[in-house]
C-alpha atoms as a PDB file:
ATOM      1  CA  UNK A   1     -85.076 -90.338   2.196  1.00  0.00           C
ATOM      2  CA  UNK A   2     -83.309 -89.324   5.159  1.00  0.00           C
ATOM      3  CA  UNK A   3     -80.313 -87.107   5.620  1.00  0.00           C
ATOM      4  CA  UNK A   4     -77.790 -85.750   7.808  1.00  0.00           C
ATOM      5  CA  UNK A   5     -77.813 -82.224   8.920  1.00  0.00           C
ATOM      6  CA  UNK A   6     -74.769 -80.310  10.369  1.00  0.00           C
ATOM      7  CA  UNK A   7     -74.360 -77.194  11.484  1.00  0.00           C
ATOM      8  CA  UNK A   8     -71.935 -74.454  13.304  1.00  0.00           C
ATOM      9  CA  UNK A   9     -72.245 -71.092  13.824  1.00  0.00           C
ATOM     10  CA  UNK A  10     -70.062 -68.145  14.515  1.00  0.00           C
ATOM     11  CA  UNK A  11     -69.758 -66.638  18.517  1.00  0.00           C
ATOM     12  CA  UNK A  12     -70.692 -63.469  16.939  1.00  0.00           C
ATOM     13  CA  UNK A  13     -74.423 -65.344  15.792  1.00  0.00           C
ATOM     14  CA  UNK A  14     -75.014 -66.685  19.065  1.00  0.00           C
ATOM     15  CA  UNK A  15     -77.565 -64.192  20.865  1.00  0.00           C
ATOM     16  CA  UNK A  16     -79.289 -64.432  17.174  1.00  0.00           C
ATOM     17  CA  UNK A  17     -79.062 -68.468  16.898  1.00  0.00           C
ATOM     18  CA  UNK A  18     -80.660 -67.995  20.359  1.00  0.00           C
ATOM     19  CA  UNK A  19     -83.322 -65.692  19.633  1.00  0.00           C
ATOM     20  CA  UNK A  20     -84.445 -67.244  16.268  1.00  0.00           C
ATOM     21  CA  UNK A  21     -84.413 -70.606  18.163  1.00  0.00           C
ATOM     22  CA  UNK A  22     -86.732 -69.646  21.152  1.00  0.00           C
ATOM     23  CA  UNK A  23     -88.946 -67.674  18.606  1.00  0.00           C
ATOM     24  CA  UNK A  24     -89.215 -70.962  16.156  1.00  0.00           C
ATOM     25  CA  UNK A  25     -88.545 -73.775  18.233  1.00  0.00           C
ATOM     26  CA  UNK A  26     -86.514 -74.662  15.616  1.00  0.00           C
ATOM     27  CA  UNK A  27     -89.499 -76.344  13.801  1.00  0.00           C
ATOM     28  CA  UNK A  28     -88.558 -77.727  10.047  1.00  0.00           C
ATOM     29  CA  UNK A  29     -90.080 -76.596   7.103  1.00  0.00           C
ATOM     30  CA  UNK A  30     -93.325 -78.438   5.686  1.00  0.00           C
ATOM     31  CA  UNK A  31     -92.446 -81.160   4.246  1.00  0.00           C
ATOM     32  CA  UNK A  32     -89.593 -82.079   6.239  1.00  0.00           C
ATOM     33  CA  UNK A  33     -90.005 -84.482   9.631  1.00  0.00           C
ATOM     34  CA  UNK A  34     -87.469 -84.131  11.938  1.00  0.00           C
ATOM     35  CA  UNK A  35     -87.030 -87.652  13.483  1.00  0.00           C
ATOM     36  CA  UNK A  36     -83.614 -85.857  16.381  1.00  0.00           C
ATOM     37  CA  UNK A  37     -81.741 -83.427  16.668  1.00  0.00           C
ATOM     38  CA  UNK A  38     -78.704 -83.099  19.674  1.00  0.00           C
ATOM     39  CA  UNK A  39     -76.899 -79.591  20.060  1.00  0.00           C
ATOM     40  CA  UNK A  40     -73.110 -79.353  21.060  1.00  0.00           C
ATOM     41  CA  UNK A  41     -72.401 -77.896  24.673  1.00  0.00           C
ATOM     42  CA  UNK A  42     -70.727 -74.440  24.733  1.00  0.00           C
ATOM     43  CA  UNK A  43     -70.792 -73.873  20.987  1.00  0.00           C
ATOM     44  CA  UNK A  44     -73.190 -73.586  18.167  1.00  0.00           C
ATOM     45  CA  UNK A  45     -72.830 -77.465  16.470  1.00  0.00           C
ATOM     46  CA  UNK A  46     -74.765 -80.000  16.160  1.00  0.00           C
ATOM     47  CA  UNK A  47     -76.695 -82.453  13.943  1.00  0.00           C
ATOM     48  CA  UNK A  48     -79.910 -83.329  12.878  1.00  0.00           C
ATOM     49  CA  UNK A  49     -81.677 -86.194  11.101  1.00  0.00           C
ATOM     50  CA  UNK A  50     -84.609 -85.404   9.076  1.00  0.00           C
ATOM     51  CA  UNK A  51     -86.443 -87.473   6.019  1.00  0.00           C
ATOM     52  CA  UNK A  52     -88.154 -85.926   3.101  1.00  0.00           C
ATOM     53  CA  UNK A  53     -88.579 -87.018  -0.164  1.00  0.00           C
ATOM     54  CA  UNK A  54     -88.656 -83.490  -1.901  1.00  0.00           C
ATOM     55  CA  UNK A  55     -85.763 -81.642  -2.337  1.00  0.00           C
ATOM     56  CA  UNK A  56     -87.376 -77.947  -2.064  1.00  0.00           C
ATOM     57  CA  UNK A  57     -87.961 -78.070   1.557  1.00  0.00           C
ATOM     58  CA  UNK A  58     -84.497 -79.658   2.630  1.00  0.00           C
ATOM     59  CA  UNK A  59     -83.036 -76.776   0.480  1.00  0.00           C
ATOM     60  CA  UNK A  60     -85.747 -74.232   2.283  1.00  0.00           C
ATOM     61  CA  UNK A  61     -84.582 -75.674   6.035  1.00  0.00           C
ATOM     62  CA  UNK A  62     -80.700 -74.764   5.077  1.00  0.00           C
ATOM     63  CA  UNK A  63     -82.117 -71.789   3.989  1.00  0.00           C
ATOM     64  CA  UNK A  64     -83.899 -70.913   7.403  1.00  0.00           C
ATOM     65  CA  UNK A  65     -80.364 -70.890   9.116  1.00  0.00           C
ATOM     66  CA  UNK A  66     -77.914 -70.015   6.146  1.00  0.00           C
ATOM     67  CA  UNK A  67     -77.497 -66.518   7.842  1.00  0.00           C
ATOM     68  CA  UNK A  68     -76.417 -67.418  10.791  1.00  0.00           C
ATOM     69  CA  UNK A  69     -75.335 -71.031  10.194  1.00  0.00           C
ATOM     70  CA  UNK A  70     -73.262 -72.981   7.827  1.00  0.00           C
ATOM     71  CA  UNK A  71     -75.081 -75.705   7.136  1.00  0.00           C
ATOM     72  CA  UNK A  72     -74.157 -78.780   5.477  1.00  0.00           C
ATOM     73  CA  UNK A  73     -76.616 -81.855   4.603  1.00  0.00           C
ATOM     74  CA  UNK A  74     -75.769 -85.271   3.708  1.00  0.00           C
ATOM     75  CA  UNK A  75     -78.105 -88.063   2.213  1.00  0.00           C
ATOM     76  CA  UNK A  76     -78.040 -90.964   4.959  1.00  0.00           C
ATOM     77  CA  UNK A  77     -77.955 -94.491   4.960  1.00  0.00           C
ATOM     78  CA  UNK A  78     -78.866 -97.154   7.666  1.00  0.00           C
ATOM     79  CA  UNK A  79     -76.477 -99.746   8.473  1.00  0.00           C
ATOM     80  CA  UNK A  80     -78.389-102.706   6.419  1.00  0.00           C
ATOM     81  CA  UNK A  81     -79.004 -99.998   3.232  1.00  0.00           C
ATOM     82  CA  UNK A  82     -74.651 -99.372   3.010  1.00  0.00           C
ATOM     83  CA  UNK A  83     -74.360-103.464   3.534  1.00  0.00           C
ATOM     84  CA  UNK A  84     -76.470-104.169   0.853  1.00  0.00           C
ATOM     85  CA  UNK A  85     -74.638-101.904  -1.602  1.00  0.00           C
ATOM     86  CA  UNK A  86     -71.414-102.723  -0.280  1.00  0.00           C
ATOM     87  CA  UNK A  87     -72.386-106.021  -0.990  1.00  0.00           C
ATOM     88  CA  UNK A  88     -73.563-105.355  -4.553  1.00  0.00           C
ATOM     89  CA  UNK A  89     -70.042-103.109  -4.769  1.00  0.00           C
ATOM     90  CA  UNK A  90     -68.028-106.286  -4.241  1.00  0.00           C
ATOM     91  CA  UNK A  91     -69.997-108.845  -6.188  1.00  0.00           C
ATOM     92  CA  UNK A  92     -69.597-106.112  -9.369  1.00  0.00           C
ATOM     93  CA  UNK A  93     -65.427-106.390  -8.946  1.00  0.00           C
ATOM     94  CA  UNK A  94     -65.281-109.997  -9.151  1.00  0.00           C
END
């Protein structure tokens, strides 16, 4: 499955968000492949989009970060995946 990852950070976490992040290289837990990330400009946001199918190691990547970031993960869905249920969704109300 693949979800949505957000982040932001407070200015006073940035030299550590920085340190922990050239240390790691940001690398995800086992388990978990990261298929992008992008990083805001001048501020600690950003997203990511991962896919795993077990929940311990999503919950062990917002753990990584949950001292210095608030992190906030979503279960995604591709474009045809929200037609079909929207789809499904309509045909169920008539």
């Amino acid at each position: 499955m693949k979800f949505i990852v957000q982040w932001t950070g407070l200015p006073t976490a940035e030299n550590a968000v920085i340190e922990r992040f050239m240390k790691t290289g940001g690398q995800t837990p086992e388990g978990v492949k990261l298929l992008g990330r992008w990083h805001a400009i001048g501020g600690l946001h950003g997203v990511a989009i991962v896919e795993t199918d077990d929940t311990d190691s999503i919950a062990a990547m917002a753990l990584q970060w949950g001292d210095l970031l608030t992190v906030s993960i979503f279960p995604a869905m591709t474009d045809e995946q929200l037609g079909a249920a929207l789809g499904k969704h309509q045909a169920s109300r008539q």
